[in-house]
Protein backbone atom coordinates (compact mmCIF):
# COMPACT_ATOMS: atom_id res chain seq x y z
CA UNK A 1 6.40 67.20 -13.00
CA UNK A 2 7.80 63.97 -11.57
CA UNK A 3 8.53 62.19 -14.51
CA UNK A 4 10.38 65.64 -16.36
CA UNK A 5 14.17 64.08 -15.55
CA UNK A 6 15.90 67.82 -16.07
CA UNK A 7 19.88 67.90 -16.36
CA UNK A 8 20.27 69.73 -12.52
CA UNK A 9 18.15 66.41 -10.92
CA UNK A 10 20.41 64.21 -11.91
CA UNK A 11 23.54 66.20 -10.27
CA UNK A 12 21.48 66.27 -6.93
CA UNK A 13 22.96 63.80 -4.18
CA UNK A 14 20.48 61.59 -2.39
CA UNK A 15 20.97 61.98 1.05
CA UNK A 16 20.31 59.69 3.75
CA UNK A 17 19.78 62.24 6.56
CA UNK A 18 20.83 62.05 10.45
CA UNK A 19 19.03 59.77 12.33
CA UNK A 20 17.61 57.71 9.46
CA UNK A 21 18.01 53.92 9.34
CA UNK A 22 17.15 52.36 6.40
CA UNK A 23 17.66 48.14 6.53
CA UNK A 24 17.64 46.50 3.31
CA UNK A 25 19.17 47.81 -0.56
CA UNK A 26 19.68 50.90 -1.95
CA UNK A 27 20.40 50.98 -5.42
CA UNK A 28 21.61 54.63 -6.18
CA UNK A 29 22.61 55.60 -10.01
CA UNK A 30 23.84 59.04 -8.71
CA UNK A 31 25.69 60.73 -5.89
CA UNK A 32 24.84 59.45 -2.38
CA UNK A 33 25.25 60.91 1.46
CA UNK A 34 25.05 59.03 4.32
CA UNK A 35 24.76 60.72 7.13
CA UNK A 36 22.49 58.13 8.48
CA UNK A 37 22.67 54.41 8.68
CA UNK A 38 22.32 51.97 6.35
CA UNK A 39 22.28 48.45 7.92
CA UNK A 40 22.27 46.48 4.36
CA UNK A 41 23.26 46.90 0.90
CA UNK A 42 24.76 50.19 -0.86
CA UNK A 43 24.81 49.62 -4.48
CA UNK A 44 25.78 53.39 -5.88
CA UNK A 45 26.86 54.17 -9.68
CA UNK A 46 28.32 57.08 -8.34
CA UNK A 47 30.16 58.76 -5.64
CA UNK A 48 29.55 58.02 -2.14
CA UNK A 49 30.11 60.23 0.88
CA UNK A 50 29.90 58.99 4.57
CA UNK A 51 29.87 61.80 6.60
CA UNK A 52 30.72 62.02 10.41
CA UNK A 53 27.35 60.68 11.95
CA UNK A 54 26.81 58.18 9.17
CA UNK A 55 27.32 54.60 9.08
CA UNK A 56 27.00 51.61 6.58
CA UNK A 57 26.79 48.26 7.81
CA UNK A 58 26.82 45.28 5.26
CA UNK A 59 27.94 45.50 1.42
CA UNK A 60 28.74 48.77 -0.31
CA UNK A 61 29.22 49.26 -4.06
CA UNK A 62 30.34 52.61 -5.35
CA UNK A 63 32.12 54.41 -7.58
CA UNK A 64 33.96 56.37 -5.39
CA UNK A 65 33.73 56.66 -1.52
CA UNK A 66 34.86 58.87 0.94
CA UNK A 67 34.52 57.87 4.65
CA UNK A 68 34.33 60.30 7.31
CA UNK A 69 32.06 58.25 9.44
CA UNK A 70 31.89 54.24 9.77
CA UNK A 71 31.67 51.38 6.48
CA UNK A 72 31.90 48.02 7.99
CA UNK A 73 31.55 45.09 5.58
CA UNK A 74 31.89 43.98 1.71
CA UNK A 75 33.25 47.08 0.39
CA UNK A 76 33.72 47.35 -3.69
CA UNK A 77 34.87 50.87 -5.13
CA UNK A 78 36.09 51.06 -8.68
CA UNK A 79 38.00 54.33 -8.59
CA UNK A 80 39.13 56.24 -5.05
CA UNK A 81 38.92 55.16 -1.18
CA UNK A 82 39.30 58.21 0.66
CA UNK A 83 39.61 57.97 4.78
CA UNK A 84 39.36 60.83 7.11
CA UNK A 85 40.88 61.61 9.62
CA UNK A 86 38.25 60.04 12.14
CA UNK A 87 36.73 57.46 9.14
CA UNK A 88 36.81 54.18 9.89
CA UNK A 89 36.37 51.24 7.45
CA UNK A 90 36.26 47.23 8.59
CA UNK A 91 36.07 44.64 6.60
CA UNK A 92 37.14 42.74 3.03
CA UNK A 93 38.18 46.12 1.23
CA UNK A 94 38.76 46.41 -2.83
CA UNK A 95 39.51 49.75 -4.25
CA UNK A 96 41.01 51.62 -7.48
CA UNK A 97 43.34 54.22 -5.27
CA UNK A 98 43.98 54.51 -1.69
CA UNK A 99 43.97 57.65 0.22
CA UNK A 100 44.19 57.19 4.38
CA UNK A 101 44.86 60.66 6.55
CA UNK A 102 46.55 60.00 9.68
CA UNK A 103 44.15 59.16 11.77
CA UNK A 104 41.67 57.15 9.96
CA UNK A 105 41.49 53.33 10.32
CA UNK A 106 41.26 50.54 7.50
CA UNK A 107 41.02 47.34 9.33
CA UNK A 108 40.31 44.06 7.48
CA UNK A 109 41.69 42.36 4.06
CA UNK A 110 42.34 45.01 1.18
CA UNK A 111 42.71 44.49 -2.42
CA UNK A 112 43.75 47.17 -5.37
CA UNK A 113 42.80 47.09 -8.36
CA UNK A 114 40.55 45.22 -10.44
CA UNK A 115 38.21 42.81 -8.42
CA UNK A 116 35.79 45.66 -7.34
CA UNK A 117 31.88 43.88 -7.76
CA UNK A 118 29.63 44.83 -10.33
CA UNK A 119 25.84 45.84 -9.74
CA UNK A 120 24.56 42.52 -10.34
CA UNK A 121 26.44 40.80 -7.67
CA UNK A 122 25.30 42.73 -4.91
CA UNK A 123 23.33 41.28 -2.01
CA UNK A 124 24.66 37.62 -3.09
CA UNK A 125 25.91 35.23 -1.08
CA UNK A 126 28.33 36.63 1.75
CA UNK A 127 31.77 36.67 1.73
CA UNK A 128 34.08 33.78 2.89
CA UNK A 129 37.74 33.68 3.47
CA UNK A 130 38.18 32.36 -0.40
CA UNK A 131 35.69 34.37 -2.38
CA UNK A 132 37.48 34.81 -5.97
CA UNK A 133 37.72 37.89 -7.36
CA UNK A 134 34.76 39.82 -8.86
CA UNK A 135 34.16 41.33 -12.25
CA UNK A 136 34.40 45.00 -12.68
CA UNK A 137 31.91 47.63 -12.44
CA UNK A 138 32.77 48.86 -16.03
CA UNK A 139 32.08 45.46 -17.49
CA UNK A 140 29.22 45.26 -15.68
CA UNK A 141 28.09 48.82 -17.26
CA UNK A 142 29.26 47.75 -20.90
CA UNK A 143 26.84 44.94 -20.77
CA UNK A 144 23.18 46.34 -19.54
């Protein structure tokens, strides 16, 4: 029963429900919601969705993210930022694509294109003003 991986589990997003606070990492290799907080690491191989009451605070890691709630930090996506209306995301930004409604914020240093962090370098060393650039996800993917 739990170890029977069927095709429809691995389509199923793990959500980090309302009022949750999870401190630490959380590697993901699916789909992720936060509605919660996560005061640490998000390291996600797919997309991630921040909704209204969530938050993540530290370094993020995702294929794509979609912010509709707060990211402050590292943040890493290798295909599409998306920022809602009332998102909000702080920090030392690196995306594929760029999408911000009117309304949402992006505060911090931004970088496009490649750059974005690969699994293995999460939860290194934090950032300073002249971190170089880091390797991309795919290359990261292509080699474990």
């Amino acid at each position: 029963m739990f170890g029977n991986k069927s095709k429809s589990a691995a389509t199923e997003p793990t959500v980090i429900g309302r009022g949750t606070v999870i401190e630490g990492t959380v590697r993901v290799s699916g789909r992720v919601q936060v509605d919660g907080v996560i005061d640490g690491s998000l390291v996600a191989e797919g997309p991630v969705s921040v909704g209204p009451s969530g938050a993540i605070i530290g370094e993020l890691i995702a294929l794509e993210l979609a912010v509709g709630g707060r990211v402050e930090g590292r943040v890493s996506v290798q295909q599409h930022l998306h920022i809602s209306p009332n998102g909000i995301t702080r920090g030392e930004v690196r995306y594929g694509s760029l999408q911000v409604e009117r309304g949402g914020v992006l505060d911090g240093s931004t970088a496009r294109g490649e750059g974005t962090a690969t699994l293995e370098t999460a939860g290194e060393a934090p950032v300073s003003a002249s971190a170089p650039a880091l390797p991309s996800v795919r290359a990261a993917n292509a080699s474990g």
